[in-house]
Protein backbone atom coordinates (compact mmCIF):
# COMPACT_ATOMS: atom_id res chain seq x y z
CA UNK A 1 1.71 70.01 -28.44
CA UNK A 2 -0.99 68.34 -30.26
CA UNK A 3 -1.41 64.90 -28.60
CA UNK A 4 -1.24 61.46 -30.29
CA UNK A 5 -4.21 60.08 -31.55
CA UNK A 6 -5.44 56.68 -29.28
CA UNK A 7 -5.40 53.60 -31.12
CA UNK A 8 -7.79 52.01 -28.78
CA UNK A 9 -11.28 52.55 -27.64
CA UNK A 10 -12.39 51.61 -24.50
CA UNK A 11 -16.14 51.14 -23.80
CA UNK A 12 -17.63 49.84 -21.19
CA UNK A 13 -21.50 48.32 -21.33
CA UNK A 14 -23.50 46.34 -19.08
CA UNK A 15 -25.82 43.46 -20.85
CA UNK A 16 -29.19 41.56 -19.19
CA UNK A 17 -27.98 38.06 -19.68
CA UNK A 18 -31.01 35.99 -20.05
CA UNK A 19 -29.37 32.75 -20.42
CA UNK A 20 -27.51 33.54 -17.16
CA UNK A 21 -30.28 35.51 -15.61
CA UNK A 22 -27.74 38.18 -14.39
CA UNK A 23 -26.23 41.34 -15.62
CA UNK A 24 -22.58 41.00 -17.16
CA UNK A 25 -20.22 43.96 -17.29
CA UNK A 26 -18.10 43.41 -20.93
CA UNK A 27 -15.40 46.21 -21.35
CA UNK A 28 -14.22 46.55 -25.39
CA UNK A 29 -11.23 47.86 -26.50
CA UNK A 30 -12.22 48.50 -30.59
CA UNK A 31 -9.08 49.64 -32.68
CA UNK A 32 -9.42 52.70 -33.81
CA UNK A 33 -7.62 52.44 -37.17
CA UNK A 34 -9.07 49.67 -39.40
CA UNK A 35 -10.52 50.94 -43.02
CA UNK A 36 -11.81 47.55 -43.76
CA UNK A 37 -14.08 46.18 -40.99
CA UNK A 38 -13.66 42.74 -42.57
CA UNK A 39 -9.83 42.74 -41.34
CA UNK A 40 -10.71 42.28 -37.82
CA UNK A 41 -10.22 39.60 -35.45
CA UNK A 42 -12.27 39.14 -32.40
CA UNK A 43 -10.63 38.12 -28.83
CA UNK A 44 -12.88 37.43 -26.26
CA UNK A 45 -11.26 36.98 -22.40
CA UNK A 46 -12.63 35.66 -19.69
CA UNK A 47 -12.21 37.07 -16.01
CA UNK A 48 -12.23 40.77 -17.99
CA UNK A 49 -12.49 41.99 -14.53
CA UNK A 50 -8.76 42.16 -14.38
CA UNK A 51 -7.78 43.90 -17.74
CA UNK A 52 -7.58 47.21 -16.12
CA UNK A 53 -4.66 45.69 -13.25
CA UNK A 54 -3.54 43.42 -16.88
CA UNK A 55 -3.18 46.90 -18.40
CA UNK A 56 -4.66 45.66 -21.17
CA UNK A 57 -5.70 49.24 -23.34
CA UNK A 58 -2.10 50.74 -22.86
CA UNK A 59 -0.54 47.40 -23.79
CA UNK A 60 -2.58 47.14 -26.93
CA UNK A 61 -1.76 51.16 -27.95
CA UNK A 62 1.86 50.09 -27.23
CA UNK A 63 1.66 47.00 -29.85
CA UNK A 64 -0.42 48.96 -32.44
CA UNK A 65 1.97 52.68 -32.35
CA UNK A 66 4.76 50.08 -32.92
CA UNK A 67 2.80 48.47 -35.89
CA UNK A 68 3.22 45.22 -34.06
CA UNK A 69 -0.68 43.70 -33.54
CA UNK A 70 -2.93 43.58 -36.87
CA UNK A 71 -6.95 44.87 -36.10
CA UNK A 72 -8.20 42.87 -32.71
CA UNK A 73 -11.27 43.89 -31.12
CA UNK A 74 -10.67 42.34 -27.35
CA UNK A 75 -13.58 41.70 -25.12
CA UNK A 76 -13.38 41.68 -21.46
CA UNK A 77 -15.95 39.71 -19.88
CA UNK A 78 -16.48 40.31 -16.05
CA UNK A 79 -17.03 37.27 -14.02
CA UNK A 80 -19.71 36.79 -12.03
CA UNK A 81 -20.31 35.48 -8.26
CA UNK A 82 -21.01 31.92 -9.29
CA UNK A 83 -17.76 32.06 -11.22
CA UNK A 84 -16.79 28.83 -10.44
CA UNK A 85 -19.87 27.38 -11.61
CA UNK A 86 -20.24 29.38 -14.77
CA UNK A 87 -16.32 28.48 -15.70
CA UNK A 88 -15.65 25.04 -15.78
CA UNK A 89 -16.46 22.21 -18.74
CA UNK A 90 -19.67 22.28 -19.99
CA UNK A 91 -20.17 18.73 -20.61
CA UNK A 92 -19.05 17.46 -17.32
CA UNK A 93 -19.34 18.57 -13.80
CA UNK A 94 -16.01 18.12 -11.81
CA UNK A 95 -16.04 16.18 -8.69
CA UNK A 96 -17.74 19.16 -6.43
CA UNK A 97 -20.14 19.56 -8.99
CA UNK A 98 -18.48 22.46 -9.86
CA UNK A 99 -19.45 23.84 -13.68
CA UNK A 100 -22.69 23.27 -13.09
CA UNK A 101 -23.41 26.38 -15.70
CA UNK A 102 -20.76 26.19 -17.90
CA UNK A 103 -23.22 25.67 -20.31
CA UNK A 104 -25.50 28.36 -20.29
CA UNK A 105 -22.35 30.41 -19.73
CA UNK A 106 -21.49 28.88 -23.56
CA UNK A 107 -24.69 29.81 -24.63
CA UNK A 108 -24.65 33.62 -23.49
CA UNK A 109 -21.24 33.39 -25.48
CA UNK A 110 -23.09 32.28 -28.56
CA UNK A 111 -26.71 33.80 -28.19
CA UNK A 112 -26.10 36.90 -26.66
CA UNK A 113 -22.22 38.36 -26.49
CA UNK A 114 -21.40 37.57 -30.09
CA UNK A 115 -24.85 38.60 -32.00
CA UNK A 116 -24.00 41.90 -29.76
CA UNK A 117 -21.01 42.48 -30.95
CA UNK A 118 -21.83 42.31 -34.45
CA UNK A 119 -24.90 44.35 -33.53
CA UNK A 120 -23.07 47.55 -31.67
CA UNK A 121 -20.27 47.62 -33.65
CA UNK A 122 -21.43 46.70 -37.56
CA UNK A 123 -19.03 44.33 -37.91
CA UNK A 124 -20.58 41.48 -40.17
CA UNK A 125 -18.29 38.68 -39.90
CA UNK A 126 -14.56 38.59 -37.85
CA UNK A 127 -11.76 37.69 -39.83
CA UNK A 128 -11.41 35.44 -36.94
CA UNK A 129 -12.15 34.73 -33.30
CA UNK A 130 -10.18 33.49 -30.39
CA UNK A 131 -10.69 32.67 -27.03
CA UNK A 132 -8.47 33.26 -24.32
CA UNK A 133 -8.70 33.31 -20.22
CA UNK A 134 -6.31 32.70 -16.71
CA UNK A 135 -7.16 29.91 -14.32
CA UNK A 136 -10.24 28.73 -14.13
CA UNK A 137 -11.33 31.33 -17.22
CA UNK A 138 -8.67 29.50 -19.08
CA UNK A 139 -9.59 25.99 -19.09
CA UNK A 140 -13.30 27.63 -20.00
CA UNK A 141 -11.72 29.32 -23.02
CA UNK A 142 -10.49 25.79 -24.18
CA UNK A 143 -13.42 23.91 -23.67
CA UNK A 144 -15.93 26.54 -25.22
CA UNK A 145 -13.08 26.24 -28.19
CA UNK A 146 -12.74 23.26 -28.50
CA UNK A 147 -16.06 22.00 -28.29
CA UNK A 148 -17.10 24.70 -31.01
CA UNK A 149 -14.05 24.73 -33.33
CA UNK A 150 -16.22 25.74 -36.31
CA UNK A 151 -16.45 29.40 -34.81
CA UNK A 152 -13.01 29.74 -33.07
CA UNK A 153 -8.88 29.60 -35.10
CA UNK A 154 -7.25 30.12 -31.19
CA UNK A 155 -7.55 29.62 -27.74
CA UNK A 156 -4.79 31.47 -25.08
CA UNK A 157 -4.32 29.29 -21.51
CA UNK A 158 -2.76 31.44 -18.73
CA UNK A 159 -2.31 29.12 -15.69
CA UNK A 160 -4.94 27.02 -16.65
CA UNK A 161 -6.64 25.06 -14.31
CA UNK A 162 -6.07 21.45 -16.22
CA UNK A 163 -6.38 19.55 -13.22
CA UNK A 164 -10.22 20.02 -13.44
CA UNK A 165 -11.43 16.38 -12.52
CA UNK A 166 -14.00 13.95 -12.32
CA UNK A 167 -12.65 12.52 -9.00
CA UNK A 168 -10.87 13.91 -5.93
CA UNK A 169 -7.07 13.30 -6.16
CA UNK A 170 -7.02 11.79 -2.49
CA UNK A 171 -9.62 9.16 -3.85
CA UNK A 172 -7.47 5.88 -3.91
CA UNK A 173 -8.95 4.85 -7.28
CA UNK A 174 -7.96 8.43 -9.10
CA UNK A 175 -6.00 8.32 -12.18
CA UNK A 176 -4.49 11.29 -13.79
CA UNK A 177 -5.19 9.25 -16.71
CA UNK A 178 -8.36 8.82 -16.62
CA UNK A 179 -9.67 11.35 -14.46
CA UNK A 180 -8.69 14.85 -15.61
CA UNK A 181 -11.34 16.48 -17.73
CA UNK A 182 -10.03 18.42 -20.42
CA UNK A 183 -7.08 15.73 -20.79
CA UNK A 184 -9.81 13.42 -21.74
CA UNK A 185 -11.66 15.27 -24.19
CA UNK A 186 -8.70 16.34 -25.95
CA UNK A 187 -8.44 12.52 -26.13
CA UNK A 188 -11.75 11.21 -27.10
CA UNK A 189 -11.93 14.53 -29.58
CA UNK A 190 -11.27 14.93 -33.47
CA UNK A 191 -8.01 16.81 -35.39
CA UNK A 192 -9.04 20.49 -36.51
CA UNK A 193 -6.41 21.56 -38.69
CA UNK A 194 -7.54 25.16 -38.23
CA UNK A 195 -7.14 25.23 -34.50
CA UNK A 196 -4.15 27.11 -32.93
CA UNK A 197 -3.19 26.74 -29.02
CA UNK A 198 -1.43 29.15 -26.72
CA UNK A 199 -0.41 28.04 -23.67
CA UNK A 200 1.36 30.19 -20.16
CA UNK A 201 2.68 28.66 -17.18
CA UNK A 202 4.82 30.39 -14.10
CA UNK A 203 7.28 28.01 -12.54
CA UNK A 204 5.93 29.29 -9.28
CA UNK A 205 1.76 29.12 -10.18
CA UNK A 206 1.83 26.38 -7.46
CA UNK A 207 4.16 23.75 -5.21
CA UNK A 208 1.41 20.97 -5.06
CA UNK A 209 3.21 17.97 -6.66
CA UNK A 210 0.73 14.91 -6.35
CA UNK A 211 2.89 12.93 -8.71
CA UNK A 212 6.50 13.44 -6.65
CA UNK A 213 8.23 13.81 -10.19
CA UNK A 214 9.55 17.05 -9.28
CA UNK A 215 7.03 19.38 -11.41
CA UNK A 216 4.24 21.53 -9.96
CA UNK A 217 1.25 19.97 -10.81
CA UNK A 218 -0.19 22.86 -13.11
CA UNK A 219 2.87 22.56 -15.00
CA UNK A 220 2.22 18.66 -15.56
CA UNK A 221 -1.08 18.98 -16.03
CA UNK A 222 -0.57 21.57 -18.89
CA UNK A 223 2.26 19.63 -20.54
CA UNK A 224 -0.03 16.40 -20.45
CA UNK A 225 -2.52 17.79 -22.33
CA UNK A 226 -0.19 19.25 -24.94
CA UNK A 227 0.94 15.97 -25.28
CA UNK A 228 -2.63 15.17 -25.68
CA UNK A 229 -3.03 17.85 -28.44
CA UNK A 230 0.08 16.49 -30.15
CA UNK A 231 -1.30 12.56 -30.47
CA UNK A 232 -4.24 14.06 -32.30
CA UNK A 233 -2.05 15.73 -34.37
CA UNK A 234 -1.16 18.92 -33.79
CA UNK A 235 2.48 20.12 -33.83
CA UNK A 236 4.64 22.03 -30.90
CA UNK A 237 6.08 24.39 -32.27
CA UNK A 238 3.66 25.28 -35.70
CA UNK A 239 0.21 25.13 -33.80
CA UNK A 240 1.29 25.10 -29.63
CA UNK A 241 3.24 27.50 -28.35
CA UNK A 242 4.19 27.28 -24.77
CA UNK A 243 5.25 29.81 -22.14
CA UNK A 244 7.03 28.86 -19.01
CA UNK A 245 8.23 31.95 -17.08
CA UNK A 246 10.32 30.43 -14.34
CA UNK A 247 9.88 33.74 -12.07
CA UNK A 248 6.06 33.38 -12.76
CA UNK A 249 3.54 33.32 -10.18
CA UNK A 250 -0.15 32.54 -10.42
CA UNK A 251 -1.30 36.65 -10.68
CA UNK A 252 -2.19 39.09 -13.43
CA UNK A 253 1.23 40.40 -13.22
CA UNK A 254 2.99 37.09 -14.48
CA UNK A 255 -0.25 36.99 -17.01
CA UNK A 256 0.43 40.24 -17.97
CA UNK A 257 3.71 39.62 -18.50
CA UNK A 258 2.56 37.03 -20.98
CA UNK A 259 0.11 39.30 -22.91
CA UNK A 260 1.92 40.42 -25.46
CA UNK A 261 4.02 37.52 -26.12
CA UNK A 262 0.47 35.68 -26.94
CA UNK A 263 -1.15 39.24 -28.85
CA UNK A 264 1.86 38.71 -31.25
CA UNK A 265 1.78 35.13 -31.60
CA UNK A 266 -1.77 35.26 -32.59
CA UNK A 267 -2.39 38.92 -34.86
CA UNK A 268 1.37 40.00 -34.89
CA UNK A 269 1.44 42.47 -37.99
CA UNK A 270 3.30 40.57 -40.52
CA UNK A 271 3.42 43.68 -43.08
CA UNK A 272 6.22 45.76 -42.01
């Protein structure tokens, strides 16, 4: 029986970071069946250390035998040992210091990942790009978004850590307000029309409730700053989408779970 062609290929390759003086592992999975090179998109993921448990390169041959995903090039990108330093918000440090290289982690993302990418594979210009990540990778997909909205259309938030703040929540004078990060750039930013937002939470990420209101904080925190997103302007619904899986945990399987929900929200094919 002759077998099915793949639809995806996987390639792994190891790049000399300068700007984070370290070696990062990034694991592509190119489509395979795209006559116009101009019709891609370009995902990048953070934490790509967990697409192989995600099942990331069957779930995309899955979506594209089923003519469900239009052309997405999706880039893994490992994490390294200073994760929590490297993911975080670039313009401010959270109350540990934490994020302390968020910024050169932006500029590898801009100097070096990207120009490679266009590089290895000949691919001049994306039809767009997108950022997505879980946890702590996704409230560094967000910031690197939507600090440089000129290069990105969408951003995907798995369990994002939105309570990043400025000041520890046992700190008598901290104010969800005023205190959470993200929140308040979101807050002090400006309305992209362009910009599209993707959001995941599990009803069971967490059971810290620092509020008492009855909702796990990462569930508050996420809403919050949708709420934030929609007093700029944007509309739930026509640019947000939100997931809450109320048997969802804080793991790749809930995330995974997600995937394709967000792969079609974002390149669904809209020709068949």
């Amino acid at each position: 029986m002759q077998e099915t062609p793949a639809h995806v290929l996987p390639e792994s390759v190891e790049l000399l970071s300068e700007a984070l003086d370290r070696k990062v592992i990034v694991d592509f999975y190119l489509p395979t069946d795209v006559p116009d090179s101009t019709g891609i998109s370009l995902l990048l993921i953070n934490d790509g250390q967990d697409m192989e448990k995600l099942e990331l390169a069957s779930m995309l041959e899955e979506l594209y035998a089923a003519r469900s995903l239009e052309p997405l090039l999706c880039v893994g990108i490992t994490a390294g040992v200073e994760r929590k330093m490297e993911y975080g918000t670039a313009k401010i440090l959270d109350y540990k210091g934490r994020g302390a290289k968020a910024r050169l982690y932006t500029d590898f993302i801009f100097e070096e990942l990207i120009p490679f990418v266009h590089r290895n594979y000949n691919i001049p210009s994306f039809k767009e790009k997108a950022f997505a990540g879980f946890s702590l990778g996704g409230l560094s997909a967000l910031d690197i978004v939507w600090n440089h909205p000129q290069h990105f259309s969408k951003v995907g938030v798995f369990s994002g850590s939105l309570w990043w703040r400025t000041k520890d929540q046992n700190d008598k004078t901290y104010s969800d307000d005023r205190d959470r990060i993200m929140q308040q750039q979101i807050r002090a930013g400006k309305y992209y029309p362009w910009l599209k937002f993707f959001f995941e939470c599990g009803a069971g990420d967490e059971e810290e409730d620092r509020n008492n209101n009855g909702i796990i904080d990462s569930i508050d925190d996420t809403l919050d700053l949708i709420k934030e997103l929609a007093a700029k302007g944007y509309d739930l619904g026509k640019d947000i989408h939100y997931l809450q899986i109320e048997d969802g945990k804080h793991d790749v399987e809930t995330w995974a779970r997600a995937m394709p929900e967000f792969l079609k929200w974002g390149w669904g094919n809209r020709v068949d």
